[in-house]
Protein backbone atom coordinates (compact mmCIF):
# COMPACT_ATOMS: atom_id res chain seq x y z
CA UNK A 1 -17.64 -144.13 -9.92
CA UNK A 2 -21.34 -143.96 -9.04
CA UNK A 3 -22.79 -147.11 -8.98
CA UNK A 4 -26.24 -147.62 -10.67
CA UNK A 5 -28.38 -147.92 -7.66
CA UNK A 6 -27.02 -144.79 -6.04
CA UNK A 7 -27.48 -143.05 -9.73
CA UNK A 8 -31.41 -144.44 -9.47
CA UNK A 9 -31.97 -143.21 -6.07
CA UNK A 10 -30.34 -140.05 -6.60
CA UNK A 11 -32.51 -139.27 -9.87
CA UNK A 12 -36.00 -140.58 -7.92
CA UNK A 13 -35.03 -137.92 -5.18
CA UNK A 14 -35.05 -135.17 -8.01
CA UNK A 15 -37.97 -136.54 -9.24
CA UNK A 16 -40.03 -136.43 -5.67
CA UNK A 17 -38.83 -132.87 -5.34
CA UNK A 18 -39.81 -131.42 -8.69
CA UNK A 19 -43.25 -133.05 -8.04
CA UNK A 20 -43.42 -131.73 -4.53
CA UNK A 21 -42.53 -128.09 -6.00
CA UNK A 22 -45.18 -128.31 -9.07
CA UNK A 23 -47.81 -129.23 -5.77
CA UNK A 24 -46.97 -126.44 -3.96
CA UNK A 25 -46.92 -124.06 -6.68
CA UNK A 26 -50.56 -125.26 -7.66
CA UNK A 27 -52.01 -125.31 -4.56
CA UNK A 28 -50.16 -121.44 -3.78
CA UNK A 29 -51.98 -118.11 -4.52
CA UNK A 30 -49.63 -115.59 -6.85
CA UNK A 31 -49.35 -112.23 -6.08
CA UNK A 32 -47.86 -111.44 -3.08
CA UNK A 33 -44.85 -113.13 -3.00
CA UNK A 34 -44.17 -112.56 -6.40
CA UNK A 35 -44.72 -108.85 -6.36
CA UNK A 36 -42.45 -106.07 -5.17
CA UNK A 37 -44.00 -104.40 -2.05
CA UNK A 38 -46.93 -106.30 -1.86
CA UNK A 39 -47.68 -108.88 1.34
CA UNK A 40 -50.61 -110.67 2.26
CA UNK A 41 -51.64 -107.42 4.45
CA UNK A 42 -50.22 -104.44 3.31
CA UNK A 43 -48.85 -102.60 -0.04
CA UNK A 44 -45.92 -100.76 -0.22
CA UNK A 45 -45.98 -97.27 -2.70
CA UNK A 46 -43.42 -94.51 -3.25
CA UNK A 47 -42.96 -91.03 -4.65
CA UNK A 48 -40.95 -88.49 -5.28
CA UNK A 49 -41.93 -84.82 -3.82
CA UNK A 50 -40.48 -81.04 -3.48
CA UNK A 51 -40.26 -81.33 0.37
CA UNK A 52 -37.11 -78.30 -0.07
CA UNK A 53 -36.32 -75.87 -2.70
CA UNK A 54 -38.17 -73.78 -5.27
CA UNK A 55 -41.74 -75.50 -5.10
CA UNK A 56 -41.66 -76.83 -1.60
CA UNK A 57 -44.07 -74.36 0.26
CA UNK A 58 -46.70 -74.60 -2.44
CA UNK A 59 -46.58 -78.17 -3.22
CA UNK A 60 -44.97 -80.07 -0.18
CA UNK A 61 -48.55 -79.94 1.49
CA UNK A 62 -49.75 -82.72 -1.21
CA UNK A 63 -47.73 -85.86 -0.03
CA UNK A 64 -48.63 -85.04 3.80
CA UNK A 65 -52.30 -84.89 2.63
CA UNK A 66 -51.94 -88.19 0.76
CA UNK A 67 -50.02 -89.34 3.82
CA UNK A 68 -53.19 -88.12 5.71
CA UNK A 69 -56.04 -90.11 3.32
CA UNK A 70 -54.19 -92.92 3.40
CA UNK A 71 -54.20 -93.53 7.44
CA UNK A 72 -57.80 -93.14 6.86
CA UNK A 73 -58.42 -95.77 4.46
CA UNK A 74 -55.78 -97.91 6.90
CA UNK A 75 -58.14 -96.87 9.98
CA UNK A 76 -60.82 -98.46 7.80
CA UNK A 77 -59.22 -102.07 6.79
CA UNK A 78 -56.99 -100.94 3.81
CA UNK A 79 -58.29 -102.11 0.31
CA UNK A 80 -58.60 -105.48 0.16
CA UNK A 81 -57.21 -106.14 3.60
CA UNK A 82 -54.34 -104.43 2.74
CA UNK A 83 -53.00 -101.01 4.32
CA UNK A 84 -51.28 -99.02 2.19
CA UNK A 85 -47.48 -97.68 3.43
CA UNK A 86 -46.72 -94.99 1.35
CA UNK A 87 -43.10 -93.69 1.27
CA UNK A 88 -42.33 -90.07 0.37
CA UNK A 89 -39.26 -89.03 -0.48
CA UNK A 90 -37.24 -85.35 -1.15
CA UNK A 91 -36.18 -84.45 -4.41
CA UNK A 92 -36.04 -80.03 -4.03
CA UNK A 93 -37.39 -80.16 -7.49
CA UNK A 94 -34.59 -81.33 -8.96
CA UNK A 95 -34.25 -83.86 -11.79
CA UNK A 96 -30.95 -85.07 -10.45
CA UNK A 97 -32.15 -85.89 -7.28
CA UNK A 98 -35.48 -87.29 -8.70
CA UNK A 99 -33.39 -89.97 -10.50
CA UNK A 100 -31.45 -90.85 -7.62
CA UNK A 101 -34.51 -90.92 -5.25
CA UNK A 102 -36.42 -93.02 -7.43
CA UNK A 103 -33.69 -95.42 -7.83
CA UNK A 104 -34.21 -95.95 -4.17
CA UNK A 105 -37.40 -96.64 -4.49
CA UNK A 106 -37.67 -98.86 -6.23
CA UNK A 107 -34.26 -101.43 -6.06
CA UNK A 108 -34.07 -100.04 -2.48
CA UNK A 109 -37.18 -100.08 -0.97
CA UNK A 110 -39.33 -102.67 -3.51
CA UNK A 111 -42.12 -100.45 -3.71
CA UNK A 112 -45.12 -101.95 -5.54
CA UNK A 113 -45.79 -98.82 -7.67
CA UNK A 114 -44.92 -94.94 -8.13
CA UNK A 115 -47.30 -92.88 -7.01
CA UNK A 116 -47.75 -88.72 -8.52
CA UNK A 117 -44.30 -88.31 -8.76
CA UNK A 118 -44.62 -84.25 -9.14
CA UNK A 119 -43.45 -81.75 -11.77
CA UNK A 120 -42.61 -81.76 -15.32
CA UNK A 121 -38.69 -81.66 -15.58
CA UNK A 122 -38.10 -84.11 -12.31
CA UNK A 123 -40.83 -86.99 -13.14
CA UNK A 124 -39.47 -86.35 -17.34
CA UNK A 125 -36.27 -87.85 -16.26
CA UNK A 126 -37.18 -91.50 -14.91
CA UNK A 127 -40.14 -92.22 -17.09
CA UNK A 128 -37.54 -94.73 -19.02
CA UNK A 129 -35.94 -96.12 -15.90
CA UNK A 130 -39.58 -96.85 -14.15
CA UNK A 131 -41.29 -98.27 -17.39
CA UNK A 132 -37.73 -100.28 -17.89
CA UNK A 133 -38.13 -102.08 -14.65
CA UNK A 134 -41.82 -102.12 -15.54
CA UNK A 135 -43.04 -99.92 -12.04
CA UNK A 136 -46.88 -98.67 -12.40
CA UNK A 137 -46.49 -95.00 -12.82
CA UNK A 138 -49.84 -93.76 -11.66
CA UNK A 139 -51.02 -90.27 -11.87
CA UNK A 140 -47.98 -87.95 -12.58
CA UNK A 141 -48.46 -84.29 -11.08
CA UNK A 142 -48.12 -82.40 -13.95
CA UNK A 143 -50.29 -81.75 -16.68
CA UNK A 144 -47.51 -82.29 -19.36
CA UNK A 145 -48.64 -84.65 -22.41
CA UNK A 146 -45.29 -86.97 -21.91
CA UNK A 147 -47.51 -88.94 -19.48
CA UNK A 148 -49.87 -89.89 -22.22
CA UNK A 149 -47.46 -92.32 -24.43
CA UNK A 150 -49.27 -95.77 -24.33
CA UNK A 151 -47.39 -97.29 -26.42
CA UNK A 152 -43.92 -95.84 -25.48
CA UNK A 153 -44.61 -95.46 -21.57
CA UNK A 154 -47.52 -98.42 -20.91
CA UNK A 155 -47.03 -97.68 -17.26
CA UNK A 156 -47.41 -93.70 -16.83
CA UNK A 157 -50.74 -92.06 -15.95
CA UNK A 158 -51.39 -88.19 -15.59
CA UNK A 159 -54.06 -86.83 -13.26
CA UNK A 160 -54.25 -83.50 -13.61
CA UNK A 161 -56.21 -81.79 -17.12
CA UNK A 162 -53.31 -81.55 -19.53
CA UNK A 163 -51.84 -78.27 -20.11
CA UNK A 164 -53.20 -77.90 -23.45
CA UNK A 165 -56.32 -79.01 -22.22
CA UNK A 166 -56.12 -76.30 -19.95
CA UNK A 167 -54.77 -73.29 -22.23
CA UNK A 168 -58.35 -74.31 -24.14
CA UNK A 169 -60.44 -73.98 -21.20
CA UNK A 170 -58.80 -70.40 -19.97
CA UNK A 171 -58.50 -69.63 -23.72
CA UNK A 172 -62.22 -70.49 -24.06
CA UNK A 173 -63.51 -68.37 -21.31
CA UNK A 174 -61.31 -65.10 -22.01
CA UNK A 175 -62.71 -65.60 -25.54
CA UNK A 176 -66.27 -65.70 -24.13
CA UNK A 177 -65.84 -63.09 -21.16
CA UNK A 178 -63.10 -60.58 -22.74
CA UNK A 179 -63.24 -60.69 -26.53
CA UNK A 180 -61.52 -57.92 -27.84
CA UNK A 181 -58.85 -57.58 -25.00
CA UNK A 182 -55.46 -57.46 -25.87
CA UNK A 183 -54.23 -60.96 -24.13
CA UNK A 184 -50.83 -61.98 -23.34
CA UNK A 185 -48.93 -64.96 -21.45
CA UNK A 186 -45.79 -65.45 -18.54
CA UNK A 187 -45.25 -68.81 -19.15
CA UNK A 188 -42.78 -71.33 -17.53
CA UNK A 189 -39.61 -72.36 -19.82
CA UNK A 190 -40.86 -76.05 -20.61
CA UNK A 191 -43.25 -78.04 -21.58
CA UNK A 192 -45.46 -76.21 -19.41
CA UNK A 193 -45.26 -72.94 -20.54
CA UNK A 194 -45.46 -74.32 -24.50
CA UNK A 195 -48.29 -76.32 -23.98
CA UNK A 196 -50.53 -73.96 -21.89
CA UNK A 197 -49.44 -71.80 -25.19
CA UNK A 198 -50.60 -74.07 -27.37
CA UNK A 199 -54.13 -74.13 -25.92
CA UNK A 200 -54.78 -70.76 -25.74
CA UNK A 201 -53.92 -70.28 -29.32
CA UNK A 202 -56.51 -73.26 -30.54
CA UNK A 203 -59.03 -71.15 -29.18
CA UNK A 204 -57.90 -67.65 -29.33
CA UNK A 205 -55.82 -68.29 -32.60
CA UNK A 206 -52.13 -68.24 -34.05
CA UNK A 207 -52.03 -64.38 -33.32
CA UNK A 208 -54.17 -64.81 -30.53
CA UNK A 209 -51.39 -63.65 -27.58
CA UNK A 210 -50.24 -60.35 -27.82
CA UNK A 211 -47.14 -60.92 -25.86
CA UNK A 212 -45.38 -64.29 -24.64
CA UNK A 213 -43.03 -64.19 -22.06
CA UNK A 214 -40.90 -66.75 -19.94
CA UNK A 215 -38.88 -67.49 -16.70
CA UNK A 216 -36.96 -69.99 -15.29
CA UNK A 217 -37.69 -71.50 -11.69
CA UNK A 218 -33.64 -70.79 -11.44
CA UNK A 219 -34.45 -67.31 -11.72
CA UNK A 220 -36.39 -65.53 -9.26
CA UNK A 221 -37.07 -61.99 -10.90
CA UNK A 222 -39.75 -61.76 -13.78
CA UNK A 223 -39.28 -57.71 -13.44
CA UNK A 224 -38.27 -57.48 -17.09
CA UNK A 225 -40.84 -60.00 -18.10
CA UNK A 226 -43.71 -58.08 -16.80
CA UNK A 227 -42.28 -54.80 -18.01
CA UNK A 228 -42.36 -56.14 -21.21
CA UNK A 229 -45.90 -57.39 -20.76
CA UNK A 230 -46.86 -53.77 -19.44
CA UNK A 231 -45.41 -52.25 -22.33
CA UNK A 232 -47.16 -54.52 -25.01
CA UNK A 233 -50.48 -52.99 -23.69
CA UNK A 234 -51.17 -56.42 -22.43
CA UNK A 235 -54.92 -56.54 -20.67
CA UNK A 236 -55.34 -60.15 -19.79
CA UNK A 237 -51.90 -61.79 -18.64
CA UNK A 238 -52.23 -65.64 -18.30
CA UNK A 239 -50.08 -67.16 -15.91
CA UNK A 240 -48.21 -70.55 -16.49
CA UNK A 241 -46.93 -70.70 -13.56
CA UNK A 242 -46.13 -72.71 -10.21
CA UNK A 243 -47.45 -70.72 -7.56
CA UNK A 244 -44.48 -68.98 -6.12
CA UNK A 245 -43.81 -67.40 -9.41
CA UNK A 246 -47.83 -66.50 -9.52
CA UNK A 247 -47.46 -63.93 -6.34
CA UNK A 248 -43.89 -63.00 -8.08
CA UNK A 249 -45.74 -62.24 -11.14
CA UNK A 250 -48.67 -60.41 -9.47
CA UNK A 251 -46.36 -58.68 -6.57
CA UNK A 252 -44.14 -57.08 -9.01
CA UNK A 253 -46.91 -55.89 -11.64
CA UNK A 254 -48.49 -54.17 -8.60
CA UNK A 255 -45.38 -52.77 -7.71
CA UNK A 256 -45.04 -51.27 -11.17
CA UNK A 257 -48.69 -49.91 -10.51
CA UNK A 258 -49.69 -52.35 -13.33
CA UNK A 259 -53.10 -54.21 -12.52
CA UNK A 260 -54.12 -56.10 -15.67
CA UNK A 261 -56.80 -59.60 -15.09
CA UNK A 262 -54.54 -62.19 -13.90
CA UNK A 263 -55.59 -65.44 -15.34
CA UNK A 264 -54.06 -69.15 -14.57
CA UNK A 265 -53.56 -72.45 -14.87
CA UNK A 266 -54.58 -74.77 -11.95
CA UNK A 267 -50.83 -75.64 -11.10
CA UNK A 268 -50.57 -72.34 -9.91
CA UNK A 269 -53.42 -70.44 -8.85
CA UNK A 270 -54.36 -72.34 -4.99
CA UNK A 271 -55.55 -68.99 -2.99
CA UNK A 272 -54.13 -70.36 0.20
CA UNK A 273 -50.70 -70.23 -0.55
CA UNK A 274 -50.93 -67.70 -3.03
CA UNK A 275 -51.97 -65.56 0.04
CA UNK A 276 -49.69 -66.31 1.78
CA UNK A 277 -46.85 -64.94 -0.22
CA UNK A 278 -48.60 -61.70 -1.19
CA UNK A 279 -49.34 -61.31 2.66
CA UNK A 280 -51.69 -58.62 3.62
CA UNK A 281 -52.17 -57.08 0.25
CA UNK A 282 -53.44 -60.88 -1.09
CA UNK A 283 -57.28 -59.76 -0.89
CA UNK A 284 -56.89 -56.56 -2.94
CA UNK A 285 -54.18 -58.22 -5.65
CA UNK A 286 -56.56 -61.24 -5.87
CA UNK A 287 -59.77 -60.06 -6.47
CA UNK A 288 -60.96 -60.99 -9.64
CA UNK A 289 -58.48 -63.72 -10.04
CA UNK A 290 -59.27 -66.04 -11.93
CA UNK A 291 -57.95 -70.19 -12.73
CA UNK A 292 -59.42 -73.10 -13.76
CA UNK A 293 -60.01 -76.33 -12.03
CA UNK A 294 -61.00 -80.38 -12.30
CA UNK A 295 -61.43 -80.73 -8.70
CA UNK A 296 -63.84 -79.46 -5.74
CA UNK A 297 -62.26 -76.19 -4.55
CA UNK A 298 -61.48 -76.22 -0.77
CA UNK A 299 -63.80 -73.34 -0.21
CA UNK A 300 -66.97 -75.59 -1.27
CA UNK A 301 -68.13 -76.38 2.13
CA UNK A 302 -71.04 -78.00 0.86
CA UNK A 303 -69.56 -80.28 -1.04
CA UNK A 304 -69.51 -83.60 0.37
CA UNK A 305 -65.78 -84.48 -1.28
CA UNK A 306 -64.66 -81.67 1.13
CA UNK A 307 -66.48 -82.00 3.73
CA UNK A 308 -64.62 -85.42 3.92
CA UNK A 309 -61.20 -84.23 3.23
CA UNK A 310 -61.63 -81.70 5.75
CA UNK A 311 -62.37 -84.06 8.18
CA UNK A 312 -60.09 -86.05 7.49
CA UNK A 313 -57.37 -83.21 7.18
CA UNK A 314 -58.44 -82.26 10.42
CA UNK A 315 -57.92 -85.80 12.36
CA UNK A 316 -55.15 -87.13 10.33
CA UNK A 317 -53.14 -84.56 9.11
CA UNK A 318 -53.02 -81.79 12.31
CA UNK A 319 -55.35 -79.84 10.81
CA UNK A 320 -52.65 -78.09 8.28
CA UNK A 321 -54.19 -75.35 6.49
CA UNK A 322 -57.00 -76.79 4.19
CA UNK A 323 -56.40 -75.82 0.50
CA UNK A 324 -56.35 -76.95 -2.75
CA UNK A 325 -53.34 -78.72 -2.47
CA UNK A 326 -54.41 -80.62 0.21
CA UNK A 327 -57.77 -81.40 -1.77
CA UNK A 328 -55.78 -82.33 -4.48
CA UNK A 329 -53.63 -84.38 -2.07
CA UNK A 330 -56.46 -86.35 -1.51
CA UNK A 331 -57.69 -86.59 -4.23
CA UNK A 332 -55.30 -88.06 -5.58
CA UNK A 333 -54.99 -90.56 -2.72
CA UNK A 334 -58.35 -92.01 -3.60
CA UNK A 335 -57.53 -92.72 -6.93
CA UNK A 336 -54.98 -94.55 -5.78
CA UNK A 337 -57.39 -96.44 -3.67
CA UNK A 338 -60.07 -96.94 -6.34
CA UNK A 339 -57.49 -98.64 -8.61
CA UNK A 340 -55.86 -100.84 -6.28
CA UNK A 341 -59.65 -101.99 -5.91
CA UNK A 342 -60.40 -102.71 -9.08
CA UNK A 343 -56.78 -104.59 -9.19
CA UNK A 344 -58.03 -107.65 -7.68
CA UNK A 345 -57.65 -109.17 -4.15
CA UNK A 346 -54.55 -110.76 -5.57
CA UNK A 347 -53.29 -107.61 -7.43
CA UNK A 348 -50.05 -107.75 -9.25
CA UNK A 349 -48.12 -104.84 -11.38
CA UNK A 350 -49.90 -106.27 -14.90
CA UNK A 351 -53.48 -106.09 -13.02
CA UNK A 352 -53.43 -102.61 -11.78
CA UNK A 353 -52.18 -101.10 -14.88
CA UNK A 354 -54.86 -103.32 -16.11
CA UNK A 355 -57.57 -101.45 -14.06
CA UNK A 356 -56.54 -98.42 -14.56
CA UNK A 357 -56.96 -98.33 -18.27
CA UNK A 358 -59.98 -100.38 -18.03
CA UNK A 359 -62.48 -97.00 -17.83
CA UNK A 360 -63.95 -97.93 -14.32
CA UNK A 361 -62.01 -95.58 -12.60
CA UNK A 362 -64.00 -92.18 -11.84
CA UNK A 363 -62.28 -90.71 -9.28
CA UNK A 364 -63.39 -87.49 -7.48
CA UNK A 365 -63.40 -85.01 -9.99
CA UNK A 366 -66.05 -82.26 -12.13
CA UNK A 367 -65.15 -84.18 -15.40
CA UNK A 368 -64.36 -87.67 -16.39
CA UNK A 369 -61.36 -89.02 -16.18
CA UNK A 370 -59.71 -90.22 -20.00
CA UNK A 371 -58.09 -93.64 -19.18
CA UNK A 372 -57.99 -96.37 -21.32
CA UNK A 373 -55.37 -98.60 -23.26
CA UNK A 374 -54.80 -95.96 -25.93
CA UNK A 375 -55.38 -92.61 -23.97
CA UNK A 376 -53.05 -92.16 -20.38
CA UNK A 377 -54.55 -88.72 -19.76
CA UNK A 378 -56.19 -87.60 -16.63
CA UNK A 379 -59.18 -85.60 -16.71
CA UNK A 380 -60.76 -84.44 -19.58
CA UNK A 381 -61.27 -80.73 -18.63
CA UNK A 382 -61.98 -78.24 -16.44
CA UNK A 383 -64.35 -75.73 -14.84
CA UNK A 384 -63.67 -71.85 -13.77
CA UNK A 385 -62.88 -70.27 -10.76
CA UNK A 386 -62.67 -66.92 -9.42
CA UNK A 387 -62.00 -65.14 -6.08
CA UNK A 388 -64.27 -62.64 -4.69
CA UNK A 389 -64.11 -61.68 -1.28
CA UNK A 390 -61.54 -63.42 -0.59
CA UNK A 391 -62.98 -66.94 -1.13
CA UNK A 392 -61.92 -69.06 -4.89
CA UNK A 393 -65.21 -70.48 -5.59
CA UNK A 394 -66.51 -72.55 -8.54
CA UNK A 395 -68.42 -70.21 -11.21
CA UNK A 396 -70.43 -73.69 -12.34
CA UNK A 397 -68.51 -73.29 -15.86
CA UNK A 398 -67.46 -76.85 -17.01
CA UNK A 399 -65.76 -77.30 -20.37
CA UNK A 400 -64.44 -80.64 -21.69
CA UNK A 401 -62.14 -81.11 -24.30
CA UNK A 402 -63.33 -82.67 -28.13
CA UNK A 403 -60.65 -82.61 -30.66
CA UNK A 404 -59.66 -79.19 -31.08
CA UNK A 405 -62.56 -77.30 -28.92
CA UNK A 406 -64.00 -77.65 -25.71
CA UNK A 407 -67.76 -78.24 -25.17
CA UNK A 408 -69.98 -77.76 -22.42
CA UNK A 409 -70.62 -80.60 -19.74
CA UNK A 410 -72.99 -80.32 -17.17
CA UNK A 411 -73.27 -83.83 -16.18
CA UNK A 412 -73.24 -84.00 -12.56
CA UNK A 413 -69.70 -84.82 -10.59
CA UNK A 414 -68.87 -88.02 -9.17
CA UNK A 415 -70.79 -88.61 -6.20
CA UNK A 416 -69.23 -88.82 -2.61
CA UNK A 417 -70.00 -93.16 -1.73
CA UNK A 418 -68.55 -95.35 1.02
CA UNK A 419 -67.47 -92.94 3.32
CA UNK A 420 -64.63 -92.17 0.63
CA UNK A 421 -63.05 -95.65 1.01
CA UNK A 422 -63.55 -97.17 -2.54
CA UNK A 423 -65.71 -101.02 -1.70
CA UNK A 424 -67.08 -102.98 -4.41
């Protein structure tokens, strides 16, 4: 039996303890060592990219350039006094991978956040499992509306203009620039495709598209799609498309001596790679093509936002062919940056959600950006592009979406400060 004494010396040792934890944990700092991926010096970030299969050669270039900004801002101090190690894993633009890389990600490697996790189908299928384990989802590459779900998915961000968003700005400037043309759309078998869709017929109305066609990414023949397009009479084809299946499209209309004004959404319309499937007969199929865009375009050599992620492309990520994925790379990169800013120097999950819904975000961008607690959209809008001469340059058309239109914004972009490095 314990005696008494031993009983009272026992309890008064529990007693010093509990008082000498509740000390410490006043006198400690949260954050750090309560948050996954996070240390006093550095912050660790994941994603989940098409380094192989369908969409690799058009999109793996992103991740390297995000690679690429972020040695910069390391080079610089980090955020904070924190570097940022940013992990990049292979998913072939596959859902099934996706999942399992993800998983790794985060109960594997403790990453602090997800960071533009690309493409519709593969980022679709671990929204629940990252907002379960409560992971920030920042800036999904895709412009499908499933990222903007406050109050279902309080962690997931877009970046890119939604796809209706965008079928309103096309829609808008076919309506302004080809009225009476007979217009039609090759559209991708998901959310994608539909929503793109459902832009273009806001603007252009219910009977608005001629002729609506789709593929699958599984699939790598649209020959009967564009046959079908041909024979509807179709005049202005819009393309929602990634940007293999852009040069498909275009490659095998020319082939069928059919040479109708190519129109198309952002996600697949980068002149770099689009030239470099068509090969030598890209400056003659591309001329006149024409996209949309909420970014600087890579050819803008004036622009200060690219003459720093040239620079930077050129130093830090061995000088890879500078395009609009890379911009966008970037781009995206510095978002990143910007919000782990306005985190806190003690950030935790809760706070950078926090800042990124609190509106101070403004990223790099020719239109605002739509965050807030009730709206998880990326930018607003868009402006128009077209290649001439072989060079995709900005026609100075900026459209913005209100309700069901888009308006005109000629507010000037964000401005280029602090050497690209967000400081307060």
């Amino acid at each position: 039996m314990t005696q008494p004494h031993a009983r009272a010396t026992t309890v008064s040792a529990i007693a010093l303890a509990l008082a000498g934890a509740l000390v410490l944990s006043s006198c400690s700092t949260p954050g750090a060592a309560e948050q996954p991926g996070l240390t006093d010096t550095s912050v660790k970030i994941g994603t989940h990219q098409p380094l192989t299969g369908p969409a690799a050669a058009s999109y793996a270039p992103i991740s390297a350039a995000t690679a690429a900004y972020f040695d910069y801002v390391n080079d610089q101090g980090g955020i904070n006094g924190r570097t940022i190690d940013y992990i990049v894993k292979d998913d072939g633009y596959n859902p099934a991978t996706t999942q399992t890389v993800v998983r790794e990600l985060v109960l594997d490697d403790d990453v602090f956040a997800i960071l533009g996790g690309l493409g519709t189908p593969t980022h679709s299928s671990v929204l629940d499992f990252l907002n379960d384990n409560d992971v920030p989802d920042l800036f999904a590459s895709s412009g499908s509306a499933a990222w903007n779900q406050p109050e279902k998915y309080p962690n997931t961000f877009g970046f890119q203009t939604d796809y209706v968003t965008e079928g309103m700005v096309l829609g808008q400037h076919i309506s302004d620039e080809f009225g009476g043309k007979t217009v039609c759309l090759l559209g991708q078998d998901d959310e994608f495709g539909t929503d793109v869709q459902s832009g273009l017929e806001k603007i252009l109305g219910a009977d608005g598209l001629a002729e609506v066609q789709t593929y699958s990414v599984s699939n790598q023949d649209v020959s009967a799609q564009i046959v079908a397009m041909q024979a509807a009479g179709c005049e202005v084809n819009v393309l929602a498309t990634i940007t293999g299946f852009t040069a498909l499209a275009i490659g095998t209309a020319a082939q069928l001596s059919y040479f109708p004004q190519w129109v198309s959404s952002s996600s697949g319309a980068d002149y770099g790679p689009l030239a470099g499937y068509l090969g030598d007969a890209a400056p003659l199929l591309l001329e006149g093509f024409i996209s949309d865009n909420y970014l600087p375009d890579a050819s803008e050599s004036d622009n200060k936002w690219i003459e720093l992620f040239q620079d930077i492309n050129d130093k830090y990520n061995k000088g890879a062919p500078f395009n609009g994925s890379v911009v966008y790379g970037m781009a995206m990169g510095y978002l990143f940056a910007e919000a782990l800013l306005h985190a806190g120097k003690q950030p935790t999950r809760e706070s950078l959600i926090t800042a990124v819904q609190s509106g101070e975000l403004k990223g790099s961008g020719l239109v605002p950006l739509a965050f807030s607690k009730t709206d998880h959209n990326g930018y607003v809008g868009a402006g128009i592009t077209v290649v001439h001469d072989g060079v995709q340059a900005s026609t100075g058309e900026r459209w913005v979406r209100d309700g069901d239109k888009v308006v005109a914004y000629d507010k000037p972009p964000v401005e280029l400060l602090s050497g690209g490095v967000p400081s307060n």
